[in-house]
C-alpha atoms as a PDB file:
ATOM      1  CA  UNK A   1     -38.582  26.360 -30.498  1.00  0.00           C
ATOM      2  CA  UNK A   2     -37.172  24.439 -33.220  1.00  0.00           C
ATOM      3  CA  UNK A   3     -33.780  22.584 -32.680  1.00  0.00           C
ATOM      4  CA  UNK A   4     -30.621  23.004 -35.261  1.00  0.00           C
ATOM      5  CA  UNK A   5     -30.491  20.344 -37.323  1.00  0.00           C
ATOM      6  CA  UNK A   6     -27.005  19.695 -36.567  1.00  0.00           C
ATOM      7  CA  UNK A   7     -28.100  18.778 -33.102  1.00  0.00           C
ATOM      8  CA  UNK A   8     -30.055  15.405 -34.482  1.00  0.00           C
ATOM      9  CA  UNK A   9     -27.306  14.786 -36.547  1.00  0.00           C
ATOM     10  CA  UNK A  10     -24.756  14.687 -33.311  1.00  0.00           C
ATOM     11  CA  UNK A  11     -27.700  12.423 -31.442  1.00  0.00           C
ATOM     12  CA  UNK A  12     -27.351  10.155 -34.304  1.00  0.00           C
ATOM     13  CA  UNK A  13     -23.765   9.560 -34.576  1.00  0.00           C
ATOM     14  CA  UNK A  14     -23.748   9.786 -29.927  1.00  0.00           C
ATOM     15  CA  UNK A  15     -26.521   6.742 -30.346  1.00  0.00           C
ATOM     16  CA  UNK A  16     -24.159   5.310 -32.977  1.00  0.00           C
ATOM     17  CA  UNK A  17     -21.011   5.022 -31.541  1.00  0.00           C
ATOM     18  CA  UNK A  18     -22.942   3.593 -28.245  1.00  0.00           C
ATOM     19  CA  UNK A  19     -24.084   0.771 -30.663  1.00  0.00           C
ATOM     20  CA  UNK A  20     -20.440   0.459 -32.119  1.00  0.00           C
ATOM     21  CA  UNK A  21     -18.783   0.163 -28.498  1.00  0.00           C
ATOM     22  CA  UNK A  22     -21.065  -2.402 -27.362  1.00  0.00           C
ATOM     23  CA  UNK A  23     -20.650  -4.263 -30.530  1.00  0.00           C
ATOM     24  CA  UNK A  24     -16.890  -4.403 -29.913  1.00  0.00           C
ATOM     25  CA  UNK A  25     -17.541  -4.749 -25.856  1.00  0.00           C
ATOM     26  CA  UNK A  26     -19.118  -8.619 -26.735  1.00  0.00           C
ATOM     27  CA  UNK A  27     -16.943  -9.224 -29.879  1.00  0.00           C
ATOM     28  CA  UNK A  28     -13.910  -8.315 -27.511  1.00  0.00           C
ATOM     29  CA  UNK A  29     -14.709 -10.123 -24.057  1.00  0.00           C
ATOM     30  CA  UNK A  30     -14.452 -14.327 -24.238  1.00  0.00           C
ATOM     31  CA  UNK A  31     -18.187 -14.694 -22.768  1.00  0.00           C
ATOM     32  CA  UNK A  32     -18.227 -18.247 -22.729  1.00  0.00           C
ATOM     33  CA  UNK A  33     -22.319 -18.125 -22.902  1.00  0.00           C
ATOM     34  CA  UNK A  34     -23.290 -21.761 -23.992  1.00  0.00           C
ATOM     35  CA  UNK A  35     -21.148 -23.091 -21.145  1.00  0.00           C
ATOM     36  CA  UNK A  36     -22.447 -20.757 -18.711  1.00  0.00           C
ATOM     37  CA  UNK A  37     -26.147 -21.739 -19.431  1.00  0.00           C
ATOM     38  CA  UNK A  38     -25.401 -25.436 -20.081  1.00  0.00           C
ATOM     39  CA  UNK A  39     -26.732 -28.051 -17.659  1.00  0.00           C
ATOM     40  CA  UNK A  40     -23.375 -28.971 -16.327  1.00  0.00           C
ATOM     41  CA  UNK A  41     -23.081 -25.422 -14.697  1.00  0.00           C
ATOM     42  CA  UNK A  42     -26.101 -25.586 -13.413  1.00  0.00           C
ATOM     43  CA  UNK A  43     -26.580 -28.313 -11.476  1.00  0.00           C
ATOM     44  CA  UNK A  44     -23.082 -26.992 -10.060  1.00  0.00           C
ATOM     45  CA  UNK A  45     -24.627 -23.702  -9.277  1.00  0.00           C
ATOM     46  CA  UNK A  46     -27.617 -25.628  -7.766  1.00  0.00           C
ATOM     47  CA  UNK A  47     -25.115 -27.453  -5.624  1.00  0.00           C
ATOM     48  CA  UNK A  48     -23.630 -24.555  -4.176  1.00  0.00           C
ATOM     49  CA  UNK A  49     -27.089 -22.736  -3.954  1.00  0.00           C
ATOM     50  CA  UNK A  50     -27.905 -25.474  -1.291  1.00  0.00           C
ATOM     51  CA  UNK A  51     -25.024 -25.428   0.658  1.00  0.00           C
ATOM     52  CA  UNK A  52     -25.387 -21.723   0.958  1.00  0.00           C
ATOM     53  CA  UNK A  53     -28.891 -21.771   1.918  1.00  0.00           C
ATOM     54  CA  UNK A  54     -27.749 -23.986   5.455  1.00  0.00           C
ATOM     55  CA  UNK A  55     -26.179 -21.606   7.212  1.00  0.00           C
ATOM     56  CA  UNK A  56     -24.024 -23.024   9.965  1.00  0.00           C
ATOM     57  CA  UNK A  57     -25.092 -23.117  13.626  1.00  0.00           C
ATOM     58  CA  UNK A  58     -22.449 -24.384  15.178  1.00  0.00           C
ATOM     59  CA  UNK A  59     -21.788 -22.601  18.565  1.00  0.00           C
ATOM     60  CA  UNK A  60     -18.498 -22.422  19.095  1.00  0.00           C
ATOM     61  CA  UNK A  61     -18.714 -21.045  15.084  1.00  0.00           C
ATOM     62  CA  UNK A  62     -21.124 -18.676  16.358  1.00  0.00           C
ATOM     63  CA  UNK A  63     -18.825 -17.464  19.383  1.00  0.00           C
ATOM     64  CA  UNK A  64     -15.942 -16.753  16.672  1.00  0.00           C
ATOM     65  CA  UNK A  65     -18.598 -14.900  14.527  1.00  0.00           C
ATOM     66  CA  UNK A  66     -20.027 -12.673  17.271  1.00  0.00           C
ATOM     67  CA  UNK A  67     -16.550 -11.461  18.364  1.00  0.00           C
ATOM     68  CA  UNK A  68     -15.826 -10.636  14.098  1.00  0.00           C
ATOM     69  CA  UNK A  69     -19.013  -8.865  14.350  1.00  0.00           C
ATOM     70  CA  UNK A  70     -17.835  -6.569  17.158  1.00  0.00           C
ATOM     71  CA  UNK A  71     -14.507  -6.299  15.534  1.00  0.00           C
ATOM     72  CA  UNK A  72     -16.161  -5.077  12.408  1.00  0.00           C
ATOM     73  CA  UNK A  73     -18.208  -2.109  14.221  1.00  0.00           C
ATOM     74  CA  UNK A  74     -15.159  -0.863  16.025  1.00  0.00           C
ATOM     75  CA  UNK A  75     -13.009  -1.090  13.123  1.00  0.00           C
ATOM     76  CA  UNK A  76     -15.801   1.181  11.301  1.00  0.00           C
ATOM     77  CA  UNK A  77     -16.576   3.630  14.253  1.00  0.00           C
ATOM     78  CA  UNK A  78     -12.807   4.184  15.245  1.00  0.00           C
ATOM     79  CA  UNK A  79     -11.934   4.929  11.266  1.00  0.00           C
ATOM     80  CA  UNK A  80     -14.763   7.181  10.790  1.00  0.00           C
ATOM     81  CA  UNK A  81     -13.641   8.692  14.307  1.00  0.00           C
ATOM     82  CA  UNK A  82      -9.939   8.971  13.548  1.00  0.00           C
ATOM     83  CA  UNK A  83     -11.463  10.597   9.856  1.00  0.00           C
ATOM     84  CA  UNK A  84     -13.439  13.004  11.328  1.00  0.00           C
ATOM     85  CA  UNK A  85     -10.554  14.361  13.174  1.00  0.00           C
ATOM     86  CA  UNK A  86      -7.865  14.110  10.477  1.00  0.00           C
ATOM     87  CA  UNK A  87     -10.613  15.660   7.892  1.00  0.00           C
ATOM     88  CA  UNK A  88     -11.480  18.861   9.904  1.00  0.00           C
ATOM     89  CA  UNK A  89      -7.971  19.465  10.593  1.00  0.00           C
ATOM     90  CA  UNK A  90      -7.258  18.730   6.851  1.00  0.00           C
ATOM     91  CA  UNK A  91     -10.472  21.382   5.906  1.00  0.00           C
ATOM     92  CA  UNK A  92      -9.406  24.118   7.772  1.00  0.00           C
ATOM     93  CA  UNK A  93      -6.379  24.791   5.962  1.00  0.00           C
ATOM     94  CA  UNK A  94      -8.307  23.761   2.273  1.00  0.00           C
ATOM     95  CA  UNK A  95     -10.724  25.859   2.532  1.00  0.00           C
ATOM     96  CA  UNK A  96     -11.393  29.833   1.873  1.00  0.00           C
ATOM     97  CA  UNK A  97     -12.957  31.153   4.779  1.00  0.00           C
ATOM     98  CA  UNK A  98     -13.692  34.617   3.792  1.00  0.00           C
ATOM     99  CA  UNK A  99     -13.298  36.838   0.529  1.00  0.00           C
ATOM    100  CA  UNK A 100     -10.524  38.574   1.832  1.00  0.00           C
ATOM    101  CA  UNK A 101      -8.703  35.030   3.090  1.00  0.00           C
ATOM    102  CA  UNK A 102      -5.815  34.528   1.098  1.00  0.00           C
ATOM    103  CA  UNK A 103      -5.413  30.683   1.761  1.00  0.00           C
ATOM    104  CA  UNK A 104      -2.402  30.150   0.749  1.00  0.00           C
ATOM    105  CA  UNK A 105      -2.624  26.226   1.518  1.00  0.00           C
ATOM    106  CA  UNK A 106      -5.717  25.611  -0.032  1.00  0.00           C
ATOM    107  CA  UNK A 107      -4.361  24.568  -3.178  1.00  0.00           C
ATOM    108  CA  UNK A 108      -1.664  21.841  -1.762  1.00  0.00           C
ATOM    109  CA  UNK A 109      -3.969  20.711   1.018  1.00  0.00           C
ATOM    110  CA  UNK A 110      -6.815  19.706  -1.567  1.00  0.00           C
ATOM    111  CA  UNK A 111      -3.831  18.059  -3.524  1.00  0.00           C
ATOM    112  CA  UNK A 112      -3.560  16.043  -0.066  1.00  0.00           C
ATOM    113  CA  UNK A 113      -7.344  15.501   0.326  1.00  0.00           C
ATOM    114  CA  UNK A 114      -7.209  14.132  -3.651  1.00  0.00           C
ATOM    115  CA  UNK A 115      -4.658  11.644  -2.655  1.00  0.00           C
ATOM    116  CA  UNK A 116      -6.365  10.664   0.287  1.00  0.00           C
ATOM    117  CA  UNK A 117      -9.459   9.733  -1.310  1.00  0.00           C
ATOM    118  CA  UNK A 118      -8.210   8.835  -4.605  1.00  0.00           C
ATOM    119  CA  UNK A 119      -6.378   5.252  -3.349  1.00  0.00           C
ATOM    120  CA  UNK A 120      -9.242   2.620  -2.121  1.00  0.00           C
ATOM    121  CA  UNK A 121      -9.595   1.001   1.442  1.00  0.00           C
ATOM    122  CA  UNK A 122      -8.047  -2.444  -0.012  1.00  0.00           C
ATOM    123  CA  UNK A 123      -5.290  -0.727  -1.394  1.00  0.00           C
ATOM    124  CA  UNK A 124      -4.393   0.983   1.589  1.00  0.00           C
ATOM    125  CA  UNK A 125      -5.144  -2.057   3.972  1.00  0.00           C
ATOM    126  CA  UNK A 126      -2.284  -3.589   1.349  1.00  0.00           C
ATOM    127  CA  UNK A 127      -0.200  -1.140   2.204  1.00  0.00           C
ATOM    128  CA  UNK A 128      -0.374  -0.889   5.867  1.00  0.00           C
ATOM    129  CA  UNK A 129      -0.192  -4.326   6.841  1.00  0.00           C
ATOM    130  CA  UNK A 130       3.414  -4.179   5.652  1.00  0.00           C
ATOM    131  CA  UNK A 131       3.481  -2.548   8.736  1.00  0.00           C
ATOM    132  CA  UNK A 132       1.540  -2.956  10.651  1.00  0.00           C
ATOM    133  CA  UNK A 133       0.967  -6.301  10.252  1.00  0.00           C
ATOM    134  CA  UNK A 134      -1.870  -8.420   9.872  1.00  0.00           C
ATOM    135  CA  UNK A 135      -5.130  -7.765  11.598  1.00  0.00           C
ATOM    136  CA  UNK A 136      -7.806  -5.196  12.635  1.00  0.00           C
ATOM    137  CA  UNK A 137      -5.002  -2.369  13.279  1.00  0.00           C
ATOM    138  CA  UNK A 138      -4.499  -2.224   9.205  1.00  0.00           C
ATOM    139  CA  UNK A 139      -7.918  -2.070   8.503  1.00  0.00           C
ATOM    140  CA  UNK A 140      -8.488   1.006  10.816  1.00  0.00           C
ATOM    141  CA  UNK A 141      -5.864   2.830   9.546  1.00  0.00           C
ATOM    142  CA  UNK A 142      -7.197   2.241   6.071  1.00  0.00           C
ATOM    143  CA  UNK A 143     -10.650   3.338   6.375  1.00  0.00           C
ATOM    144  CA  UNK A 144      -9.407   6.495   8.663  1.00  0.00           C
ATOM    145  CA  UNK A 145      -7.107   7.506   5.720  1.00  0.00           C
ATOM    146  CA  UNK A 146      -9.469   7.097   3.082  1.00  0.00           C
ATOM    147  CA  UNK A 147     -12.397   8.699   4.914  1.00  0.00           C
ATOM    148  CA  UNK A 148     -10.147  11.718   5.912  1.00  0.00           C
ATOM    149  CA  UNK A 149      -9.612  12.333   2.158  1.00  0.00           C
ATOM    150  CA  UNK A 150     -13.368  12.309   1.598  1.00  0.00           C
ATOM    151  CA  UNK A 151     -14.591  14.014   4.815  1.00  0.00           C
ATOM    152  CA  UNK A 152     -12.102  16.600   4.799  1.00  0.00           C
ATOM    153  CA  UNK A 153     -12.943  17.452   0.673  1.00  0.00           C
ATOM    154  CA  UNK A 154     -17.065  17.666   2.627  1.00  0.00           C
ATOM    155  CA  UNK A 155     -16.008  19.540   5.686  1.00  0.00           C
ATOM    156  CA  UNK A 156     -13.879  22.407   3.355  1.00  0.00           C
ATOM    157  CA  UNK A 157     -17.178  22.695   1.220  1.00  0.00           C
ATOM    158  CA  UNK A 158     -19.400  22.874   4.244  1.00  0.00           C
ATOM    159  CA  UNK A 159     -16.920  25.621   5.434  1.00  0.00           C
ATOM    160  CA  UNK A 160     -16.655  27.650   2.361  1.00  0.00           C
ATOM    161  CA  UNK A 161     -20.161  27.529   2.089  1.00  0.00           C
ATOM    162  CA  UNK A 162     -21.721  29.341   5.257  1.00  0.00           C
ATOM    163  CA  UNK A 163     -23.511  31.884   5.793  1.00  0.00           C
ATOM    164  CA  UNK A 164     -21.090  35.065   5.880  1.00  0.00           C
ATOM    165  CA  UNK A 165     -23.162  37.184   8.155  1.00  0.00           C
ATOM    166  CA  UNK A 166     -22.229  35.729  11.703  1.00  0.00           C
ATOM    167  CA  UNK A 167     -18.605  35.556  11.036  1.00  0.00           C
ATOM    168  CA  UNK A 168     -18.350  38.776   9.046  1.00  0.00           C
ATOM    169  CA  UNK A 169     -19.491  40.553  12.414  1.00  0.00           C
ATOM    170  CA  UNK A 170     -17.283  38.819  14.593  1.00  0.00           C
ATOM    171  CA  UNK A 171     -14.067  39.684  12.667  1.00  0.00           C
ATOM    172  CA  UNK A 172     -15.278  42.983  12.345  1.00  0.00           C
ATOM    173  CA  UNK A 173     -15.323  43.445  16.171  1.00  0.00           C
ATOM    174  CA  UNK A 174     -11.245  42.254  15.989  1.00  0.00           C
ATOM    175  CA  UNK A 175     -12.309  38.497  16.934  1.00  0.00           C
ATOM    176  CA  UNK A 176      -9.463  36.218  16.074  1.00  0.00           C
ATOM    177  CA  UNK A 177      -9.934  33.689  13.383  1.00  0.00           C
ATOM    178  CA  UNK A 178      -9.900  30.181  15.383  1.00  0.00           C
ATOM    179  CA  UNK A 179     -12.459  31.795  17.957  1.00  0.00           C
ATOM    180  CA  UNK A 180     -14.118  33.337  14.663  1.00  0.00           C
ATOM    181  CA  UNK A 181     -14.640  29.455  13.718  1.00  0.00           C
ATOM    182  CA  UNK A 182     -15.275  27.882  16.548  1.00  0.00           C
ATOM    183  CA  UNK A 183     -18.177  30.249  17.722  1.00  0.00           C
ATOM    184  CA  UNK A 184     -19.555  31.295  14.484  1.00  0.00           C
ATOM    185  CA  UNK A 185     -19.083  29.048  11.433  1.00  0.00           C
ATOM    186  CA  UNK A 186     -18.723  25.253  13.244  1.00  0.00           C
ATOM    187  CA  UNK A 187     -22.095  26.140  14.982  1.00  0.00           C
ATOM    188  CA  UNK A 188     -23.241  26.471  11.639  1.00  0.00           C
ATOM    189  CA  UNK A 189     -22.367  23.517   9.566  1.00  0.00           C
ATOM    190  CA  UNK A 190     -22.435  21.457  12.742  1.00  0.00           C
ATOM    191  CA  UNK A 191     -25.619  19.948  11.683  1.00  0.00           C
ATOM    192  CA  UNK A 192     -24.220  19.353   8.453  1.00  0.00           C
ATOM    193  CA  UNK A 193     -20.911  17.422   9.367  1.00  0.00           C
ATOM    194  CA  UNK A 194     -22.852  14.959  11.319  1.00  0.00           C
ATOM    195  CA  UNK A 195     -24.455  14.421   8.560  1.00  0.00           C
ATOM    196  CA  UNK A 196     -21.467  13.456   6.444  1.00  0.00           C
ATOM    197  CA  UNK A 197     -19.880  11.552   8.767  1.00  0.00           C
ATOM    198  CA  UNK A 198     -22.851   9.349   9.692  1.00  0.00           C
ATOM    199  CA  UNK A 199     -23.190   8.734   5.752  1.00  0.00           C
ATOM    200  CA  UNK A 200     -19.090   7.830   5.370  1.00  0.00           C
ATOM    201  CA  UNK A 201     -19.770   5.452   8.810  1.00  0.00           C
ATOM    202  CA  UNK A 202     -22.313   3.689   7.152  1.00  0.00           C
ATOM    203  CA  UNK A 203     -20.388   3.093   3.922  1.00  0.00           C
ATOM    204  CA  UNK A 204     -17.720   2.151   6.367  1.00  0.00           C
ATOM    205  CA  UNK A 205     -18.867  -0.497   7.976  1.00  0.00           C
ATOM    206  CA  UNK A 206     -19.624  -2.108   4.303  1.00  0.00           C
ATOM    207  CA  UNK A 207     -15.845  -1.621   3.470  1.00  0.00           C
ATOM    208  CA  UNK A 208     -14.973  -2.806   6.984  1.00  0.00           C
ATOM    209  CA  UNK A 209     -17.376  -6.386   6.608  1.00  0.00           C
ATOM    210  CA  UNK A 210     -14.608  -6.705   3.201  1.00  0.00           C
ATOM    211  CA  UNK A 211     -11.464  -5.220   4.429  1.00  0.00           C
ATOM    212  CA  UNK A 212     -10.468  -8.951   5.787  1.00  0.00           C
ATOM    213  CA  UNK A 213      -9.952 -10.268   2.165  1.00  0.00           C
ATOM    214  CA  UNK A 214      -6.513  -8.435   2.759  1.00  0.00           C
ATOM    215  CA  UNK A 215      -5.884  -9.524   6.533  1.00  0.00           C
ATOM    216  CA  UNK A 216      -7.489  -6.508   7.661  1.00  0.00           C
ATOM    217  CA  UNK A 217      -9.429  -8.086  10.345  1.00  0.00           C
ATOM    218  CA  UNK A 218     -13.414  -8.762  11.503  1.00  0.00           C
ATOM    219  CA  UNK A 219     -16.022 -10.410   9.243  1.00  0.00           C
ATOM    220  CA  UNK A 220     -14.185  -9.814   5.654  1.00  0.00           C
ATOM    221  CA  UNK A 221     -10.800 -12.271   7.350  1.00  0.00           C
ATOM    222  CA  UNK A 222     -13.585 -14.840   7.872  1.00  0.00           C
ATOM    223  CA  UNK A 223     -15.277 -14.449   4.877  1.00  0.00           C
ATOM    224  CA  UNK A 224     -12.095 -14.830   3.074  1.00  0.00           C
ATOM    225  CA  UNK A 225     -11.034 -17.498   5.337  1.00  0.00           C
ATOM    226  CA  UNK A 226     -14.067 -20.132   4.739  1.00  0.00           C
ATOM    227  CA  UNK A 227     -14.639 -19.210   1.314  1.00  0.00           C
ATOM    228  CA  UNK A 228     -10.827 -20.092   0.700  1.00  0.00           C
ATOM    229  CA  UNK A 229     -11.319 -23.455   1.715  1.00  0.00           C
ATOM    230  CA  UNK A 230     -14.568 -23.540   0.069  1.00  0.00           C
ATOM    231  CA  UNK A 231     -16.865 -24.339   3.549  1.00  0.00           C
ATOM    232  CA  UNK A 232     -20.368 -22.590   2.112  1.00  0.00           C
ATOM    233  CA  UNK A 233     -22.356 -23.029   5.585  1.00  0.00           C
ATOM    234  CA  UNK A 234     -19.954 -21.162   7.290  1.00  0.00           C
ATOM    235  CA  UNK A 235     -19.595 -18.481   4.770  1.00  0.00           C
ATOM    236  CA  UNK A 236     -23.787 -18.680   4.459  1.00  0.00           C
ATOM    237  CA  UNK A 237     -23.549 -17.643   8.346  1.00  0.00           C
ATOM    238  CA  UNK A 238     -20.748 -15.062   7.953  1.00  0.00           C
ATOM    239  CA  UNK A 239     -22.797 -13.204   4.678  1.00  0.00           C
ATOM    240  CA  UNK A 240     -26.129 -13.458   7.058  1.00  0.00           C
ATOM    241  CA  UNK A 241     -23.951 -11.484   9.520  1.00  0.00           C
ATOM    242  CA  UNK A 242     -22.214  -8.661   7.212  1.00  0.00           C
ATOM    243  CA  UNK A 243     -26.467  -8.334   6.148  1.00  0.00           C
ATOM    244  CA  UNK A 244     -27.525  -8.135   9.983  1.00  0.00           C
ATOM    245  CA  UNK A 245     -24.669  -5.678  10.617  1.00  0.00           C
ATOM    246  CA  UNK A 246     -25.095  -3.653   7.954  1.00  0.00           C
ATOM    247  CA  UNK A 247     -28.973  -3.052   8.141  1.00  0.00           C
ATOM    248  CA  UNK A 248     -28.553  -2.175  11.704  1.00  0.00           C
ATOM    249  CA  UNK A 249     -26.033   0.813  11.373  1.00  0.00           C
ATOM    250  CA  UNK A 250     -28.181   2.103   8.376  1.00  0.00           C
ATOM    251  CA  UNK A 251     -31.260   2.098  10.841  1.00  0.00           C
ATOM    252  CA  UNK A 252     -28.995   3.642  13.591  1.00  0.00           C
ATOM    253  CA  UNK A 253     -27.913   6.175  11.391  1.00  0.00           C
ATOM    254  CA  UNK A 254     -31.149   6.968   9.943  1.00  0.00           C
ATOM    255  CA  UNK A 255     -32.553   7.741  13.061  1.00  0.00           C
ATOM    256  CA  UNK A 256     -29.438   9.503  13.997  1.00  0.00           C
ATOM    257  CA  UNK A 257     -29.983  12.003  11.390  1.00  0.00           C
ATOM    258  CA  UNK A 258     -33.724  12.305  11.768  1.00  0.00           C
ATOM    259  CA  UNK A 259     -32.810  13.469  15.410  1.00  0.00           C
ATOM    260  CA  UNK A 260     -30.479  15.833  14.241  1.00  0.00           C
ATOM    261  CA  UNK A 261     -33.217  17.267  11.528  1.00  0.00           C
ATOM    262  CA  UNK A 262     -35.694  18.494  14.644  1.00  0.00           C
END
């Protein structure tokens, strides 16, 4: 089947304007190339290369960097706990459960969810350590409100989306709607929502490792610590750790979810 030739002409001027904007991307950005590939900034680079690569040992170091670890994995788990909870009471509401369900606060509670989601973990570690101060309190809080936003926006569309049957013949029998759910549709997507919220835990203990930048607490306060006052073996250490951490959840989730697949 032959394509209108109007087609190849929009491909054409698509391709072109792609050309044009990255024309005007480099002619509108100061890339300082020559001094970025000159010899002076390299040997600097080659400086800092070897620092990095010397990780610190130091054991009382290492005592301070175990405890950040720890600090790190509850600030994740608690978040994504706290989420979990605020999201599925957040999805019940923002979600249509049946044809006939006139959900009237689907609209404003999805405006909520939006909002939720829409401002980042730094942002809201920002905010909260205005009040609640500095430490691992404001970077729970953040990663529980921002994970609510995107769990409960998962858990509504897990909800909307399962199988009618089971429920349909419950209501029909005169079953009330929160035993309707609780015995028909969260047996249902229960799979599912584990799911989710092992994926969000795993992202969250990557935005936990950098909520310290902001005071929030764990690894990310050291990391922003050392690197402030430009001590490279110590960050080397503190970067080996956030790597460690992170490779573990993602195992312990992967496994996690395999279990749940049988």
């Amino acid at each position: 089947m032959n394509r209108p030739s109007g087609w190849s002409c929009a491909a054409c001027w698509f391709l072109a304007g792609l050309v044009a904007l990255t024309v005007a991307s480099f002619w509108s950005l100061d890339l300082q190339w020559a001094k970025f590939l000159s010899v002076d900034s390299a040997r600097r680079m080659g400086r800092f290369l070897a620092e990095l690569l010397s990780p610190s040992t130091e054991l009382s170091f290492l005592r301070k960097l175990g405890w950040a670890s720890l600090e790190t994995i509850a600030m994740s788990a608690l978040g994504t706990l706290l989420a979990v909870i605020g999201g599925l009471a957040l999805a019940l509401p923002a979600s249509r459960t049946h044809a006939g369900d006139r959900a009237r606060w689907r609209v404003p509670t999805r405006l909520v969810l939006n909002g939720l989601r829409s401002i980042p973990e730094l942002v809201w570690a920002a905010l909260l350590i205005i009040a609640a101060g500095l430490g691992p309190l404001a970077g729970t809080l953040a990663l529980a409100l921002h994970t609510s936003g995107v769990l409960g926006r998962l858990f509504a569309e897990a909800i909307e989306n399962s199988p009618p049957g089971p429920a349909f013949a419950l209501r029909a029998q005169g079953v009330a709607t929160g035993r309707v759910f609780l015995y028909s549709t969260l047996p249902q997507i229960l799979p599912q929502l584990m799911s989710y919220t092992l994926y969000r835990w795993e992202n969250n203990i990557r935005a936990a490792a950098v909520l310290g930048v902001v005071g929030g607490g764990g690894l990310g306060q050291m990391l922003a610590f050392h690197m402030g006052l430009f001590h490279m073996q110590e960050t080397s250490s503190i970067l080996i750790a956030m790597i460690a951490l992170v490779t573990l959840v993602d195992m312990a989730s992967y496994l996690a979810r395999r279990i749940l697949q049988r």
